[in-house]
Protein backbone atom coordinates (compact mmCIF):
# COMPACT_ATOMS: atom_id res chain seq x y z
CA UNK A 1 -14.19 -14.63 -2.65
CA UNK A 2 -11.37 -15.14 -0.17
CA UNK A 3 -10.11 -11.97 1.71
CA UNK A 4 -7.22 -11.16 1.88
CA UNK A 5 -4.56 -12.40 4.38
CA UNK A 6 -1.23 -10.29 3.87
CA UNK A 7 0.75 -7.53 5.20
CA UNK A 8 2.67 -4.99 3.80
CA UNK A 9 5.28 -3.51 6.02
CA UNK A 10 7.00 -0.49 5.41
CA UNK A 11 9.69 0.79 7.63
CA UNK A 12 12.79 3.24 6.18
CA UNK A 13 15.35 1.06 8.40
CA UNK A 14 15.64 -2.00 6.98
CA UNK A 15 16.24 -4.07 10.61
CA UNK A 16 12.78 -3.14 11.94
CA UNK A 17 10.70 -4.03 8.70
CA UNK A 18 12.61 -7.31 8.78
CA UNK A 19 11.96 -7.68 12.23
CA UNK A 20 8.49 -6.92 12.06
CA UNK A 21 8.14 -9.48 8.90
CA UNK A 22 9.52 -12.06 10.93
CA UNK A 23 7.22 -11.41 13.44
CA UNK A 24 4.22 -11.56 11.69
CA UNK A 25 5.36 -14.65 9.46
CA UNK A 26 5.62 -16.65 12.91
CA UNK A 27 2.04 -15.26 13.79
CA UNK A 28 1.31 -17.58 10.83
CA UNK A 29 0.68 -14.64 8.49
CA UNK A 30 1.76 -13.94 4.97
CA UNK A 31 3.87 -10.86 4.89
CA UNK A 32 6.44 -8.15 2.55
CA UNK A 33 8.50 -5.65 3.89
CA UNK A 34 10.11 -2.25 2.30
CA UNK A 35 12.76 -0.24 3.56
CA UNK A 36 11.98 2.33 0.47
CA UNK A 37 8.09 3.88 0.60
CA UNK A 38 8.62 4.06 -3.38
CA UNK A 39 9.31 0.39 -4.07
CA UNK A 40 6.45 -0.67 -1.59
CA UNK A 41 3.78 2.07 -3.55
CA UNK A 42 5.11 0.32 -6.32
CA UNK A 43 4.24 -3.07 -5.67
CA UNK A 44 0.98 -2.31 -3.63
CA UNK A 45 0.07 -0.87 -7.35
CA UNK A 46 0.74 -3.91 -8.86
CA UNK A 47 -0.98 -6.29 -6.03
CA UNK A 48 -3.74 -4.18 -4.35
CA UNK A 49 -5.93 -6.99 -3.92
CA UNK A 50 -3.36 -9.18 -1.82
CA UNK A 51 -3.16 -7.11 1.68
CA UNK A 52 -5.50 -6.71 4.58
CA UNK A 53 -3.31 -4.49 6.14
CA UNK A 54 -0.44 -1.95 5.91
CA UNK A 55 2.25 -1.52 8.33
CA UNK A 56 4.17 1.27 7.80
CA UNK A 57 6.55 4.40 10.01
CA UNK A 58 5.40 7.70 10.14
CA UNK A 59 8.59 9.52 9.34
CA UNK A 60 10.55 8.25 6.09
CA UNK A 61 12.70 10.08 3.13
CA UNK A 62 11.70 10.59 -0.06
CA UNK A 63 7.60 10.20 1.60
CA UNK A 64 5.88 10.14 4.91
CA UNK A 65 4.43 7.27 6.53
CA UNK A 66 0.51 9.35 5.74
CA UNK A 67 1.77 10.38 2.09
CA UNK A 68 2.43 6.43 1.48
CA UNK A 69 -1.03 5.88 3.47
CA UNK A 70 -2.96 8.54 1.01
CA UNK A 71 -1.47 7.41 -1.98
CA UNK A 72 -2.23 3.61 -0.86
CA UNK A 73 -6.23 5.05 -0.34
CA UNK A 74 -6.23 6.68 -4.08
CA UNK A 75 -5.47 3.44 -5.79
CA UNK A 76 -7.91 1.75 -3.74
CA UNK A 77 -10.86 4.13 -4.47
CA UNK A 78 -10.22 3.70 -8.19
């Protein structure tokens, strides 16, 4: 089975997640970026198995960088 190779990048301003997808795309990576925590707990629900790694600020609106990081852990321990 093949790991997985993405990254899912969450930052509340929407300049610095693109930023740091760009960045990571030209590191020859595969990555998605969020500027709401909601929509990316939304798709990381629906595509669990594609990330290695999540990328994601500390202080958001509507949930914390360690809420997001919690809720990310639940799904995976199911």
């Amino acid at each position: 089975m093949a790991l997985p190779t993405s990254i899912l990048v969450v930052d509340d301003e929407q300049e610095l997640a693109a930023l740091f997808r760009k960045a990571i795309v030209m590191m020859g990576m595969e990555a998605y970026s969020f500027s709401n925590p909601l929509l990316a707990l939304e798709y990381f629900k629906n595509n669990k198995d594609k990330f290695s790694l999540i990328l994601t600020d500390l202080r958001m609106p509507d949930m914390s960088g360690l809420e997001l990081a919690n809720k990310i852990r639940e799904l995976n321990e199911s």
